[in-house]
C-alpha atoms as a PDB file:
ATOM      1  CA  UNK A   1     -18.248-104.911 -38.097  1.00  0.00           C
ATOM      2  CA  UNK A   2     -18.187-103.598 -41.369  1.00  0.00           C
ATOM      3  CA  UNK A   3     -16.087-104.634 -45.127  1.00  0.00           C
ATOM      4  CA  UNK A   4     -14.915-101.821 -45.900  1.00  0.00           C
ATOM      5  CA  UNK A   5     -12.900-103.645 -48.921  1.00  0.00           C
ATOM      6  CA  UNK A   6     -13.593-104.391 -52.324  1.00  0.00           C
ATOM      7  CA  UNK A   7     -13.612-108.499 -51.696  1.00  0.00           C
ATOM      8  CA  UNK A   8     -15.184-110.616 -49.042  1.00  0.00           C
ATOM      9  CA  UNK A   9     -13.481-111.449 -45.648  1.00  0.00           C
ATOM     10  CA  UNK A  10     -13.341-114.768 -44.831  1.00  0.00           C
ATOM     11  CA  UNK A  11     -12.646-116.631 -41.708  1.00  0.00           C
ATOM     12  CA  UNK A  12     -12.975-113.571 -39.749  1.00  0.00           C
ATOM     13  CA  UNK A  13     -12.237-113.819 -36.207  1.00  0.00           C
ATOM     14  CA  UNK A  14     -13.372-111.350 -33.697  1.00  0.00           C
ATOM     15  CA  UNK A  15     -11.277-111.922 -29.823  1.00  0.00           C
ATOM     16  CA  UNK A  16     -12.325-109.619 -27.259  1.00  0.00           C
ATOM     17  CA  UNK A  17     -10.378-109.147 -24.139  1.00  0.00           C
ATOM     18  CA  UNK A  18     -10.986-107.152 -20.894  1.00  0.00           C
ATOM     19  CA  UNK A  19      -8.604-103.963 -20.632  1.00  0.00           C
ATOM     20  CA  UNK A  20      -8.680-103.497 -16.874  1.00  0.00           C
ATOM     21  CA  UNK A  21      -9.236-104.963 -13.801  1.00  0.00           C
ATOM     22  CA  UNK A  22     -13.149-106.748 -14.027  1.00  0.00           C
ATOM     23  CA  UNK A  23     -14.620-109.316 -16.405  1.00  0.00           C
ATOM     24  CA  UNK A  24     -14.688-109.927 -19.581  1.00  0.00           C
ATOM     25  CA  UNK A  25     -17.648-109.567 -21.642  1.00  0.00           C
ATOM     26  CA  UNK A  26     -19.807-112.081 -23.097  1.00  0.00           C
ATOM     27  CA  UNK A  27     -19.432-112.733 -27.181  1.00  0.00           C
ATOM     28  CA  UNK A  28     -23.186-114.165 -28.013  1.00  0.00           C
ATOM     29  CA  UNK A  29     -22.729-116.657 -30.893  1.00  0.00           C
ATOM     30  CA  UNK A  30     -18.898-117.034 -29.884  1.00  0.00           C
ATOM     31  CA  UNK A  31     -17.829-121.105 -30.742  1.00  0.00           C
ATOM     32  CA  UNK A  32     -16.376-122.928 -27.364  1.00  0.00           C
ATOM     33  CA  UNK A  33     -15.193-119.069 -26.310  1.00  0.00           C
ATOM     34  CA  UNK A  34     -12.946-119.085 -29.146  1.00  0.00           C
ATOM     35  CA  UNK A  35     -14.724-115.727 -30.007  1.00  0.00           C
ATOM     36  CA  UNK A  36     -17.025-114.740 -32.653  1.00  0.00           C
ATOM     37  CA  UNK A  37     -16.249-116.951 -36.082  1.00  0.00           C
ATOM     38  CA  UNK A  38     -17.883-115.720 -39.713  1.00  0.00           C
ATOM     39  CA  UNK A  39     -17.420-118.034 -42.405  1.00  0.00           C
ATOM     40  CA  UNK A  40     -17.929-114.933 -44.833  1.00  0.00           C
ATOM     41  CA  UNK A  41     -18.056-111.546 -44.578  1.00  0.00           C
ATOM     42  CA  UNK A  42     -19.128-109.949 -48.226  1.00  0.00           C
ATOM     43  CA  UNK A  43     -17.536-106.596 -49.434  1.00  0.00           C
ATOM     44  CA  UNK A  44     -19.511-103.558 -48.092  1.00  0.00           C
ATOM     45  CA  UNK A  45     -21.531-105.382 -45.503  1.00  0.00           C
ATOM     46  CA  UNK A  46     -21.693-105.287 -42.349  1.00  0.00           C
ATOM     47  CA  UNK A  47     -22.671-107.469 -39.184  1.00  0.00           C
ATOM     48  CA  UNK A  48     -23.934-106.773 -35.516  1.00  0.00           C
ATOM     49  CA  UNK A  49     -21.916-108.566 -32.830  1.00  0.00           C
ATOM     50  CA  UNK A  50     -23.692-109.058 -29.802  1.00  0.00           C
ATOM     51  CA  UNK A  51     -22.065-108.649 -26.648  1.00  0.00           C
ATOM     52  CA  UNK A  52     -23.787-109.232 -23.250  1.00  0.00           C
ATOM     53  CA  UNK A  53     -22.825-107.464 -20.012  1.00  0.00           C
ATOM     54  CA  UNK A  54     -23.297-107.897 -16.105  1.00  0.00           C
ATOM     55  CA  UNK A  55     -21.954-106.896 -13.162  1.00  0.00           C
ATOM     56  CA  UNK A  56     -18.252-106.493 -12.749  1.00  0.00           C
ATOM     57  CA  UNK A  57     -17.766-106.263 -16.375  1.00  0.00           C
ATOM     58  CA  UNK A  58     -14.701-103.934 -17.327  1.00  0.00           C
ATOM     59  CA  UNK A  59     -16.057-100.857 -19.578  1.00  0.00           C
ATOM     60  CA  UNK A  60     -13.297-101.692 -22.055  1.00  0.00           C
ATOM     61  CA  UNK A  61     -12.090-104.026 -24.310  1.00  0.00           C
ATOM     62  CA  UNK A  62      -9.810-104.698 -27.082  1.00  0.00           C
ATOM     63  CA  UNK A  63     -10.895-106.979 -30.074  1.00  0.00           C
ATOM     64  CA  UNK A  64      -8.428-108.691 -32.509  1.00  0.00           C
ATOM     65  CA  UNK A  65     -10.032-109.598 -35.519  1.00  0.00           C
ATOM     66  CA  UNK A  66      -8.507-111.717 -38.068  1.00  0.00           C
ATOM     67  CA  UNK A  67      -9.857-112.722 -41.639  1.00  0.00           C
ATOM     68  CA  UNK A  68      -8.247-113.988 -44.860  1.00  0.00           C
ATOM     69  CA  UNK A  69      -8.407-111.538 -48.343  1.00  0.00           C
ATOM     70  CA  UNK A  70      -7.541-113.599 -51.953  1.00  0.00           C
ATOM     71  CA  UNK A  71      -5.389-115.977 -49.549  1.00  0.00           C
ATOM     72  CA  UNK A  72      -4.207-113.366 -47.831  1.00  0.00           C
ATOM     73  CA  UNK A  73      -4.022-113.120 -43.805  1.00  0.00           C
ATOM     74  CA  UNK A  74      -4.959-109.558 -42.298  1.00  0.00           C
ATOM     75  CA  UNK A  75      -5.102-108.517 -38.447  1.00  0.00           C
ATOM     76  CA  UNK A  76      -6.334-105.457 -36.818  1.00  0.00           C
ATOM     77  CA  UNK A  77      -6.934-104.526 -33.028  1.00  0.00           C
ATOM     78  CA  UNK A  78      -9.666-101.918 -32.320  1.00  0.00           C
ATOM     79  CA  UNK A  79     -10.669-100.688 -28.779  1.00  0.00           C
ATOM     80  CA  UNK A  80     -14.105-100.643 -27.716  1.00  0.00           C
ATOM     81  CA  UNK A  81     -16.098 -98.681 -24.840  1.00  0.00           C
ATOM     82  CA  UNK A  82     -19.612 -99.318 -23.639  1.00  0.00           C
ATOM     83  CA  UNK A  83     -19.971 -97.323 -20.242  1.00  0.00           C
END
């Protein structure tokens, strides 16, 4: 993930889902599978987000990320593809 923006992100939430039949991959350092939490995300940085995949895992996902700007809430949904 990167910050694009000219302020930090914070509270960002990253939800990944399985698009297709299979399971769903694994979000390392997600919180009680509530996905992946970052406290802070500073402007033009960016983070790795480790996902872990096995057998039966769909190629696809879709992640919702939400984060808070000034006060602010933003959303997004981005598709992503491994295989």
């Amino acid at each position: 993930m990167t910050n694009l923006g000219s302020g930090p992100a914070n509270n960002l939430r990253i939800q990944v889902e399985p698009v297709g039949d299979g399971a769903s991959p694994i979000v390392l350092d997600s919180r009680n599978g509530d996905g992946l939490l970052v406290e802070r995300l500073l402007d033009h940085t960016y983070m790795d987000s480790p996902i872990a995949l096995s057998m039966g895992t769909v190629p696809q996902a879709k992640l919702t990320l939400t984060w808070e700007e000034d006060g602010a809430r933003f959303a997004e949904e981005q598709s992503i593809r491994w295989m």
